[in-house]
Protein backbone atom coordinates (compact mmCIF):
# COMPACT_ATOMS: atom_id res chain seq x y z
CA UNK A 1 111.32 96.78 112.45
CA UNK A 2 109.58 93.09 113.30
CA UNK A 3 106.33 93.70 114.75
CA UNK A 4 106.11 89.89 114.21
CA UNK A 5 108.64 87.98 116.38
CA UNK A 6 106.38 87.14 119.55
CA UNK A 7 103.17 87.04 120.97
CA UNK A 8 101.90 89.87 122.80
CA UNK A 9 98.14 88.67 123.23
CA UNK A 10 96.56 87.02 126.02
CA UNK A 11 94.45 83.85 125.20
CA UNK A 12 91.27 85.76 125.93
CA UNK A 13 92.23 88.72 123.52
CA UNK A 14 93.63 86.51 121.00
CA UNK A 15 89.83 84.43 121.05
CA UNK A 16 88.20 88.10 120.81
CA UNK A 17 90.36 88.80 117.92
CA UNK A 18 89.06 85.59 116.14
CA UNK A 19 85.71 86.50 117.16
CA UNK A 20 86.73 90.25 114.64
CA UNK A 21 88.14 88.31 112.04
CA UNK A 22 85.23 85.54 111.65
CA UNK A 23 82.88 89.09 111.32
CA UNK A 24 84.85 90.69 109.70
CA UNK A 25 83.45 91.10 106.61
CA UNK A 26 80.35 92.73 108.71
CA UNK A 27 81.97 95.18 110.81
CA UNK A 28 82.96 96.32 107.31
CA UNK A 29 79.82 96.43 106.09
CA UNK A 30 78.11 98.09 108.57
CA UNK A 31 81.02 100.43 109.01
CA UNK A 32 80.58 101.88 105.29
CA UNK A 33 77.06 101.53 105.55
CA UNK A 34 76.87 104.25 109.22
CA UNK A 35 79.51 106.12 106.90
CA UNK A 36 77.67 106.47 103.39
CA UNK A 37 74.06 106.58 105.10
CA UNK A 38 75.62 109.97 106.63
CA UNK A 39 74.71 108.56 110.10
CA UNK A 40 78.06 109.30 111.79
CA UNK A 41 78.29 112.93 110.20
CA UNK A 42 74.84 113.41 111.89
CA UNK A 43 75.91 112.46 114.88
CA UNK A 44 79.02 114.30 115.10
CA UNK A 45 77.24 117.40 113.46
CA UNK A 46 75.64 117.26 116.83
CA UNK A 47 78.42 117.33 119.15
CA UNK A 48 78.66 118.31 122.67
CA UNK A 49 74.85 116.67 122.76
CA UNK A 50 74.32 113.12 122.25
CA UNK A 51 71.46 112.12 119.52
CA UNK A 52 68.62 109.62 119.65
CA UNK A 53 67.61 106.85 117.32
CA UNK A 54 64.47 108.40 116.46
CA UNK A 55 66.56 111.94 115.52
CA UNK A 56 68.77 109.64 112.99
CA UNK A 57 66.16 107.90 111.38
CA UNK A 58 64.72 111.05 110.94
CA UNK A 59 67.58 112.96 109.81
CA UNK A 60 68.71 110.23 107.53
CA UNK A 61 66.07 109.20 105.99
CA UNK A 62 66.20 105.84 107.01
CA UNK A 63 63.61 103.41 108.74
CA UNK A 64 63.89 102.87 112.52
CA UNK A 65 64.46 99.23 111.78
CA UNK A 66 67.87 100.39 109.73
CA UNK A 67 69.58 102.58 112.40
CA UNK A 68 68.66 100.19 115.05
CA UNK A 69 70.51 97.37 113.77
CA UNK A 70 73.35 99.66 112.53
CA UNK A 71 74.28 101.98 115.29
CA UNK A 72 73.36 98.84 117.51
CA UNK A 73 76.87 97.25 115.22
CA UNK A 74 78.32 100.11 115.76
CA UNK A 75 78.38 100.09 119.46
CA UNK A 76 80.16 97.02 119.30
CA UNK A 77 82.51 97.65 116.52
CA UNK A 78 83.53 100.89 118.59
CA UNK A 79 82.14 103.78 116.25
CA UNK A 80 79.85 105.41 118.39
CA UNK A 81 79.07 105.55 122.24
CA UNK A 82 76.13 104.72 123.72
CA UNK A 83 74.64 106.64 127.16
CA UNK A 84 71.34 107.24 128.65
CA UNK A 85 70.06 105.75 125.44
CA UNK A 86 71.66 108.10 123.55
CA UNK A 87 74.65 108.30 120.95
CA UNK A 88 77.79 109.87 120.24
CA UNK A 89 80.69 108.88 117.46
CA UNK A 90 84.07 107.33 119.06
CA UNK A 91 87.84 108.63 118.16
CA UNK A 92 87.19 105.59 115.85
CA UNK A 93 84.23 107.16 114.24
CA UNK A 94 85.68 110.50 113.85
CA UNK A 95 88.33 108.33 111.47
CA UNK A 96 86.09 106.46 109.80
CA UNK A 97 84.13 109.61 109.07
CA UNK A 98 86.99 112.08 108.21
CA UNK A 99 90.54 110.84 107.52
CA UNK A 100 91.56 110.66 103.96
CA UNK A 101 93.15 107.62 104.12
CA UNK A 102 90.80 105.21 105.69
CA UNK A 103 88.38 106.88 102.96
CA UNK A 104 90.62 105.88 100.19
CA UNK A 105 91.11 102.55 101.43
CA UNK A 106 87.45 101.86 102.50
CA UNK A 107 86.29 102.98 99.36
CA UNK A 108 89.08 100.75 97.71
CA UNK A 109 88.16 98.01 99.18
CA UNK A 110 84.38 97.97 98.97
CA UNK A 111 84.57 99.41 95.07
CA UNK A 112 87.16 97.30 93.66
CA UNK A 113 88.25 94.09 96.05
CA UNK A 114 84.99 93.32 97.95
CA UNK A 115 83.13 91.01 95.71
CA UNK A 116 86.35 89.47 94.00
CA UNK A 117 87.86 88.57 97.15
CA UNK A 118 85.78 86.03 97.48
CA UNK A 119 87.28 83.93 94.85
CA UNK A 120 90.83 84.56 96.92
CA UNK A 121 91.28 81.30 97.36
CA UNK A 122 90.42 80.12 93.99
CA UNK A 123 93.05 82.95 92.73
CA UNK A 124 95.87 81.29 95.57
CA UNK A 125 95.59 77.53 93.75
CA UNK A 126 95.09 78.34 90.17
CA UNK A 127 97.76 81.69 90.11
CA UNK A 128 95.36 83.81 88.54
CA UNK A 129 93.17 87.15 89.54
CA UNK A 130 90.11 85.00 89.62
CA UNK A 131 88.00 87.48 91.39
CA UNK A 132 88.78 89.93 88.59
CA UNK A 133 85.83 88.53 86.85
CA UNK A 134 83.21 90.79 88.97
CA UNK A 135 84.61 93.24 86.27
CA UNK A 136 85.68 91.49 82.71
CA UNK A 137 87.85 88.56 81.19
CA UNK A 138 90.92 90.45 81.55
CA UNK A 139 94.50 88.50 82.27
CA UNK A 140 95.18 91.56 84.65
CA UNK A 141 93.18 94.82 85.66
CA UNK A 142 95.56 97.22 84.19
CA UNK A 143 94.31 95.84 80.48
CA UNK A 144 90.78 96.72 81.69
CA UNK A 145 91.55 99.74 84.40
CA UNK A 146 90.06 102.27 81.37
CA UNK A 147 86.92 100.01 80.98
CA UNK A 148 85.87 100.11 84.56
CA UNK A 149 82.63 101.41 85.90
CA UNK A 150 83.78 104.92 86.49
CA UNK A 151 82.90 104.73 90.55
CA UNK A 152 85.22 101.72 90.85
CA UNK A 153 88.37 103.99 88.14
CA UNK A 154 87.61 106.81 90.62
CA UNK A 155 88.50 104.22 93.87
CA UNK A 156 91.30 102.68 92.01
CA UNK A 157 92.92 105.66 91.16
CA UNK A 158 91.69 107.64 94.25
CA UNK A 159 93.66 104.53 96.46
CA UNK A 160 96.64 104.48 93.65
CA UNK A 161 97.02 108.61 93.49
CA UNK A 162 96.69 108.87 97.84
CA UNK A 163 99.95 106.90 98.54
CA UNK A 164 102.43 107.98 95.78
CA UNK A 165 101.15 111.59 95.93
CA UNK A 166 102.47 112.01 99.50
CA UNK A 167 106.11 110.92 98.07
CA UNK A 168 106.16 112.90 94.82
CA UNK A 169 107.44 116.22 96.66
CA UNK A 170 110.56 114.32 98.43
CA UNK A 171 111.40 112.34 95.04
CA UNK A 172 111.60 115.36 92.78
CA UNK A 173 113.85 116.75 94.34
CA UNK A 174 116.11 113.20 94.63
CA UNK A 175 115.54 112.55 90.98
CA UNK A 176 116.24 115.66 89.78
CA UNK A 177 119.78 116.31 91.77
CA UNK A 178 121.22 114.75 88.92
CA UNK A 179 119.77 116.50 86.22
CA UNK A 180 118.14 114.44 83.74
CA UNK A 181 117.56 115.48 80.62
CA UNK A 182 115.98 112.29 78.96
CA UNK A 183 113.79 110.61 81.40
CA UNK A 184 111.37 107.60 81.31
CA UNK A 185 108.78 106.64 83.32
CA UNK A 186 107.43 103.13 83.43
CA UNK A 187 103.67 102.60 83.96
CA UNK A 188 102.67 106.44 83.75
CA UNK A 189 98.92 105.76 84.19
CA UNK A 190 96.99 108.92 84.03
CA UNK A 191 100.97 111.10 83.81
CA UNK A 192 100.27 112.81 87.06
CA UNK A 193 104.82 112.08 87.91
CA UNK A 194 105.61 112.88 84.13
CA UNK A 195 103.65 116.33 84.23
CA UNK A 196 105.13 117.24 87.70
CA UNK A 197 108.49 116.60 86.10
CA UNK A 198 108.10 118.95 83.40
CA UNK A 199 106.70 121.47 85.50
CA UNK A 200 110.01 120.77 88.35
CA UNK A 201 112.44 120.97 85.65
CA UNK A 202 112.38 123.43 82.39
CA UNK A 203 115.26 121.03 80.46
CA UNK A 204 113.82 117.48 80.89
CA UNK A 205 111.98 115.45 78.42
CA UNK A 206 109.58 112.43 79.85
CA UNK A 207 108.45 109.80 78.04
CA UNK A 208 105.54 107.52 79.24
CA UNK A 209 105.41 103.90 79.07
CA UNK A 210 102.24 102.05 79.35
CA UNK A 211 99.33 100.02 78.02
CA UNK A 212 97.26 101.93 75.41
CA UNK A 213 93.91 102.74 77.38
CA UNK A 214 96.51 104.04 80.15
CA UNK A 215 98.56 106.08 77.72
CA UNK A 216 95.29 107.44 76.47
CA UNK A 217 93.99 108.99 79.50
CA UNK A 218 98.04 110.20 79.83
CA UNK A 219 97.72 112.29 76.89
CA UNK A 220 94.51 113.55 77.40
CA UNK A 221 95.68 115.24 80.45
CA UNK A 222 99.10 116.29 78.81
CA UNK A 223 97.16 118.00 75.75
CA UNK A 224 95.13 119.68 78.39
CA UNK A 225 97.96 121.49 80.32
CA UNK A 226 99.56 122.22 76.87
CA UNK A 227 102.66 119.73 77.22
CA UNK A 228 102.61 117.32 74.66
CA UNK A 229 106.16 119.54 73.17
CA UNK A 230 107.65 117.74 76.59
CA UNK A 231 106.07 114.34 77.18
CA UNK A 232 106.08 111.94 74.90
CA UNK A 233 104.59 108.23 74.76
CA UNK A 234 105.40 104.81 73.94
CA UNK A 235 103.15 101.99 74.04
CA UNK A 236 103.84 98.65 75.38
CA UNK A 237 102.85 95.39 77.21
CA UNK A 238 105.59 94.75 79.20
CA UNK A 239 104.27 91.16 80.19
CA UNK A 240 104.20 90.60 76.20
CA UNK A 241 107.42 88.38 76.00
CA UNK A 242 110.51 90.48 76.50
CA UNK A 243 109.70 93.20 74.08
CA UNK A 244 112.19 96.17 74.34
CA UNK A 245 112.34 99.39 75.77
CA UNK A 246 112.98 102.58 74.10
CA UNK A 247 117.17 103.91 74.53
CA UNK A 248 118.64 106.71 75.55
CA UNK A 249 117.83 107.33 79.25
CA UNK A 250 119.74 108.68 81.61
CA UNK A 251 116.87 108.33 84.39
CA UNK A 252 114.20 105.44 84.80
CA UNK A 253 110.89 106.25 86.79
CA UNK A 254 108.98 103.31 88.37
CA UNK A 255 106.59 104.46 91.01
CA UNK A 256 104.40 101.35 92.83
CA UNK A 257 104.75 99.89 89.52
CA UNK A 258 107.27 96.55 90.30
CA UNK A 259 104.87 95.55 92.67
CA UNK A 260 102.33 94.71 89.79
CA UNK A 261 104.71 92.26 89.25
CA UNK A 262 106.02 88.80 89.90
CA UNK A 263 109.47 88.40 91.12
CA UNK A 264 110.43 86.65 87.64
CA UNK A 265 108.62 89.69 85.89
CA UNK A 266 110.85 92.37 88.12
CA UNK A 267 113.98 90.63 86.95
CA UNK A 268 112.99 90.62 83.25
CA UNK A 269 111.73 94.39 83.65
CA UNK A 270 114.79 95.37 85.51
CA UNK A 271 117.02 93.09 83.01
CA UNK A 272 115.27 95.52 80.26
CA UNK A 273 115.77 99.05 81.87
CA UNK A 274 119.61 98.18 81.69
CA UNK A 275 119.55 98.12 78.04
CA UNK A 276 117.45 101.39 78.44
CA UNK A 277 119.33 103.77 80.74
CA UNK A 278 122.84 104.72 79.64
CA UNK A 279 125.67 103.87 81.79
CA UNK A 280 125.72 106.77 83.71
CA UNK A 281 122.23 107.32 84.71
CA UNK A 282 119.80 105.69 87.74
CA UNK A 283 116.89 103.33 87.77
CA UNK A 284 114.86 104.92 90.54
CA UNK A 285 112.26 103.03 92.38
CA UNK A 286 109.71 103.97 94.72
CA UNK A 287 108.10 101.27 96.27
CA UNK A 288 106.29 100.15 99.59
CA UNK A 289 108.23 97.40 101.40
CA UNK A 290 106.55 96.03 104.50
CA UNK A 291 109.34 95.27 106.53
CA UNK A 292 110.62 98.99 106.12
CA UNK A 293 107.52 100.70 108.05
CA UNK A 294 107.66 102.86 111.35
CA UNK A 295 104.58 101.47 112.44
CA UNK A 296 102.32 98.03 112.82
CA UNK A 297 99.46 99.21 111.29
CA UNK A 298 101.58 100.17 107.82
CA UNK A 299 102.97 97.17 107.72
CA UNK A 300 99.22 95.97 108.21
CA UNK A 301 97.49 97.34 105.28
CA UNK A 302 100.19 96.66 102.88
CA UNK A 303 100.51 92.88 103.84
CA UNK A 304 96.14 93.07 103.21
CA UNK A 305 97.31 95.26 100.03
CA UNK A 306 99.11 92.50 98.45
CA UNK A 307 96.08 90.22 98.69
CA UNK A 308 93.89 92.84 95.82
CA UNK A 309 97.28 91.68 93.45
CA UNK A 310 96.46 87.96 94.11
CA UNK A 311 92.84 88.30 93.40
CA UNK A 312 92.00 91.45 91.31
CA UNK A 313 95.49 92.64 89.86
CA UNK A 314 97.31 89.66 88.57
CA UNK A 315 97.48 86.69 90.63
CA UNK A 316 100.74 86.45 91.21
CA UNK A 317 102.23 89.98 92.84
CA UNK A 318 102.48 91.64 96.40
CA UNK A 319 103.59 94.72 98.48
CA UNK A 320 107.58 92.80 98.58
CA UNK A 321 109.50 92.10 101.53
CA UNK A 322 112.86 94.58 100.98
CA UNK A 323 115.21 91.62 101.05
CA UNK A 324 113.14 89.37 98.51
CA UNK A 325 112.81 93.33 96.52
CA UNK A 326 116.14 93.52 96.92
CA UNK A 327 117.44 90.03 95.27
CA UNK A 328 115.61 90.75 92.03
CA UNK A 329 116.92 94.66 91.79
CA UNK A 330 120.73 92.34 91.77
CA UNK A 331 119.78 89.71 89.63
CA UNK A 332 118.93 92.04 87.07
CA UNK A 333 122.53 93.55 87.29
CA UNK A 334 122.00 96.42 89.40
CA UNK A 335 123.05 97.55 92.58
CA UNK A 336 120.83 99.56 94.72
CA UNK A 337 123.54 102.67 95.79
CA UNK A 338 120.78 104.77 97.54
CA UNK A 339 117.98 103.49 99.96
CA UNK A 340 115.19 105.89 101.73
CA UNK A 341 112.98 104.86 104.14
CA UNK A 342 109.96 106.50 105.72
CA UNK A 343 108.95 108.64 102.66
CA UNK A 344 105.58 110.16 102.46
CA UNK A 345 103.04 107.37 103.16
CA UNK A 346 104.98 103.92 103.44
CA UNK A 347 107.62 104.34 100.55
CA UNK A 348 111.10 103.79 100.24
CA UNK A 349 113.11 105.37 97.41
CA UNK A 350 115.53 102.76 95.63
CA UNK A 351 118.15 104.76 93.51
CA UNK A 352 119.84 101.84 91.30
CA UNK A 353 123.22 102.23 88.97
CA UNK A 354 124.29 98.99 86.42
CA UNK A 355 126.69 96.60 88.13
């Protein structure tokens, strides 16, 4: 669906929309800020009635000076409502306040993108994460993800674990249709898909491919739930020339993994899986393609998404258009013979066979 092809603002709204983007980084702000200060649960603790400033400063524990300025913000951002000199929280509010995924992406943003997006533009002419450097001297985040201050692993993963949970349940049972006994799964992180397989399926074996802090926490977590007779691991850097895979599959696992990637780096990847997955057996993709989403606002926050991979992931990847997605899946000799739209929270499901 284009959401894109023509302009549906009026001059005026379009200059009030400027107006939000040249604040924006305040209406963010101020928007965690009436979240994490508890001021909006307060307020909509105290629902039918309508609450005073003097009640939340007193409630909060913050000075009068504080919740002036930041319900006054929130007025204007369209959190909270303002009567008789009194307050109550918007819809708006009630979403900043209690859905889980504006939390995971607030809490995304502010924890691990906030500071490094400032160096976006630095990132854009040099082709590198530059704003990265808020955390280490890493080429990418995924060498460092295990080094992290634990708040900003727990947003990462939080953000990371949200999305793909939501399509687990619908690609189990797609995967698994075809019974595969010998399965890998490419960038396993913590082996949250690996340990669901095992648990789906009695007769499959899953082995995890990753870097070694990743595979690390992986086995940690497989050792706990007793499964380490099931899942097995195999380190490697994929961006570390064109180092080979292990043989022998007859089903390949990449979930919201290609995306860490260039388009160059999908091809080689792809190009590498073939020598990987017998001739029988499926590459299966799930990935988040902007131009496949039911709604504006998905296609919104992925298109924002792919601007953390220019200046905190690796400089050089993005949430992919599906036809630009699609050109690398055939360059590296496959053909995409199954295509899913609309799964869980923005994914589509790519089943791929060898040319």
């Amino acid at each position: 669906m284009n959401f894109f092809n023509k302009e549906v603002k009026s001059a005026l709204e379009a200059k009030e929309n400027a107006q939000w983007i040249a604040y924006a980084p305040f209406v963010f702000q101020a928007s965690r800020s009436l979240r994490d200060f508890g001021i909006l649960e307060y307020i909509e603790s105290r629902k039918p009635e309508a609450v005073t400033l003097e009640e939340v400063e007193k409630k909060c524990n913050i000075s009068h000076y504080g919740a002036r300025v930041l319900m006054e913000a929130g007025l204007s951002i369209g959190l909270l409502l303002w009567e008789d000199e009194k307050f109550r929280l918007s819809k708006t509010g009630y979403f900043i306040l209690n859905d889980p995924m504006t939390k995971v992406n607030m809490d995304f943003t502010h924890d691990v993108c906030y500071e490094g997006l400032f160096r976006l533009d630095e990132s854009i002419r040099n082709g590198r994460p530059e704003g990265l450097k808020v955390f280490g001297n890493w080429k990418t985040v995924y060498e460092g993800l295990s080094k992290l201050p634990v708040h900003v692993q727990r947003s990462w993963f939080g953000f990371d674990h949200y999305y793909s949970d939501h399509a687990f349940p619908y690609a189990l049972k797609a995967v698994f249709k075809d019974k595969p006994k010998h399965l890998l799964d490419i960038g396993g992180n913590t082996g949250k898909w690996a340990i669901q397989c095992v648990k789906h399926d009695a007769d499959v074996h899953v082995t995890i491919m990753d870097l070694p802090g990743q595979l690390e926490m992986a086995k940690k977590n497989v050792e706990e739930l007793g499964l380490s007779n099931r899942i097995s691991f195999f380190e490697n850097n994929i961006l570390e020339g064109e180092k080979k895979f292990p043989q022998g599959f007859d089903a390949i696992w990449m979930s919201q993994f290609l995306d860490c990637f260039s388009d160059e780096e999908i091809v080689s990847i792809l190009k590498r899986c073939r020598d990987a997955v017998s001739e029988t057996g499926h590459v299966y993709i799930l990935e988040t393609l902007w131009d496949k989403q039911e709604f504006e606002t998905s296609a919104f926050c992925l298109q924002m998404t792919s601007l953390y991979f220019t200046t905190i992931a690796n400089g050089n990847s993005q949430m992919y258009y599906s036809k630009v997605f699609r050109q690398c899946v055939e360059r590296a000799g496959f053909k995409i013979v199954e295509q899913t739209d609309d799964i869980g929270v923005y994914h589509s499901l790519l089943k791929c066979k060898k040319v």
